[in-house]
Protein backbone atom coordinates (compact mmCIF):
# COMPACT_ATOMS: atom_id res chain seq x y z
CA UNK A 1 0.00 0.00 0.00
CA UNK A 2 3.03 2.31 0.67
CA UNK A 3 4.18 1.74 -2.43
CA UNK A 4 0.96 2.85 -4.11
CA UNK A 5 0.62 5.69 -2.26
CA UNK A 6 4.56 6.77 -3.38
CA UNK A 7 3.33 6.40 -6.95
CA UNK A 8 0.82 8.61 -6.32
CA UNK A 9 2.70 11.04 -4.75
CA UNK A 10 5.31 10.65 -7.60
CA UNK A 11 1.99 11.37 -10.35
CA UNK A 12 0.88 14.51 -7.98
CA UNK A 13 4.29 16.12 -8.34
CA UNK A 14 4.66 15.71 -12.57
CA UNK A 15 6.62 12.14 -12.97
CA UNK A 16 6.10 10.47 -16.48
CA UNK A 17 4.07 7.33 -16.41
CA UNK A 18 7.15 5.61 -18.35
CA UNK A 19 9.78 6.97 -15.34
CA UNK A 20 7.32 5.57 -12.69
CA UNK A 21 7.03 2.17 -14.42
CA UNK A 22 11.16 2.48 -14.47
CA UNK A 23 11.18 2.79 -11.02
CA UNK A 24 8.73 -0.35 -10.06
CA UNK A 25 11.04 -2.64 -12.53
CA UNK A 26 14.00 -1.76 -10.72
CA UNK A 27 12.24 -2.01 -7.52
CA UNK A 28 10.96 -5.75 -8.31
CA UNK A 29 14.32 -6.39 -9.23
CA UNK A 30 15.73 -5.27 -6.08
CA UNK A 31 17.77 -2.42 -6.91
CA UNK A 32 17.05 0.11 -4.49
CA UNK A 33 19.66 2.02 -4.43
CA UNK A 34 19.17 2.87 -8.65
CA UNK A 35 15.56 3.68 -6.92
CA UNK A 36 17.18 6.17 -5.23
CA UNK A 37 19.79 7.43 -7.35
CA UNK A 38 16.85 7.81 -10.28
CA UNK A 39 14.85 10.07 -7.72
CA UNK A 40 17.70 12.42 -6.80
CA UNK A 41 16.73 14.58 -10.38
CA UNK A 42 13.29 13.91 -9.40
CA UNK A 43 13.76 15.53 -6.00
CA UNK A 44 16.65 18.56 -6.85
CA UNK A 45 13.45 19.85 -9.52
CA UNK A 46 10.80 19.91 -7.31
CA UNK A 47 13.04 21.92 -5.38
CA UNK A 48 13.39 24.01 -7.65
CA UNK A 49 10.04 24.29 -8.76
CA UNK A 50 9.33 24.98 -5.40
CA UNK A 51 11.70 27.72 -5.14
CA UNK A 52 10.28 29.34 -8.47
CA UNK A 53 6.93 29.59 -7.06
CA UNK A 54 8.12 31.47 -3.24
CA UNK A 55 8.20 34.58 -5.05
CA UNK A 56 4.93 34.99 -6.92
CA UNK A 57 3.45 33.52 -3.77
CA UNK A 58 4.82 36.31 -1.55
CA UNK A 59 4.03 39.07 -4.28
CA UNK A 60 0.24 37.36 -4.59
CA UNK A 61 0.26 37.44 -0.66
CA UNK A 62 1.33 41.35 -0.32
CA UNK A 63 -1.18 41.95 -2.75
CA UNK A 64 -4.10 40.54 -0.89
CA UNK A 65 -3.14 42.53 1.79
CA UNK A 66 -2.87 45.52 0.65
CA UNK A 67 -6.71 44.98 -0.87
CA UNK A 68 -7.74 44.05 2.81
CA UNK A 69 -6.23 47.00 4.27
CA UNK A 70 -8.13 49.02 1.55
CA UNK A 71 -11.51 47.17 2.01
CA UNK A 72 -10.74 47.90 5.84
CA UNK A 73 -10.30 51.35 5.30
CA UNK A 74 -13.21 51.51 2.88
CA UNK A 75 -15.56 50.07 5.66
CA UNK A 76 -14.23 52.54 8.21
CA UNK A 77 -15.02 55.64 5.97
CA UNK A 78 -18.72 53.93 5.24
CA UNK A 79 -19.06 53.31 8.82
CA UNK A 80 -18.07 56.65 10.52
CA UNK A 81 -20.09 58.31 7.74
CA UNK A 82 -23.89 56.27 8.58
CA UNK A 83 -22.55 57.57 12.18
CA UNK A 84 -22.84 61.11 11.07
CA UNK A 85 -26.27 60.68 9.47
């Protein structure tokens, strides 16, 4: 069942059908450390992809903010101004 759940995980994160078929043959065959070798590329891009997506992520969170601290300010003015009615 572990092993089902790593192919998933390995599906989730972009890996070829063929490369995840590579990696069960050399599993049945015993050759886990070519398992793990064969992931190392696997792991160093998700990395990477990882590290490509930090920045828009940030930029997409400052952004939100600053549209909450202008909806904030928005409500403020639209409630202090029903007070003066």
């Amino acid at each position: 069942m572990e092993w089902v759940k790593f192919l998933l995980r390995l599906r989730e994160t972009g890996t070829p059908i063929a490369r995840m078929h590579e990696y069960a043959e050399l599993r049945a065959r015993g050759a886990g450390t070519t398992v793990c070798v064969c992931l190392k590329p696997h792991q160093t891009g998700l990395r990477e992809q990882i590290d490509r997506l930090r920045a828009p992520e940030k930029a997409l969170a400052e952004k939100i903010a600053i549209y909450r601290g202008d909806l904030a300010a928005l409500q403020g003015k639209q409630e202090k101004g029903s007070e003066d009615d």
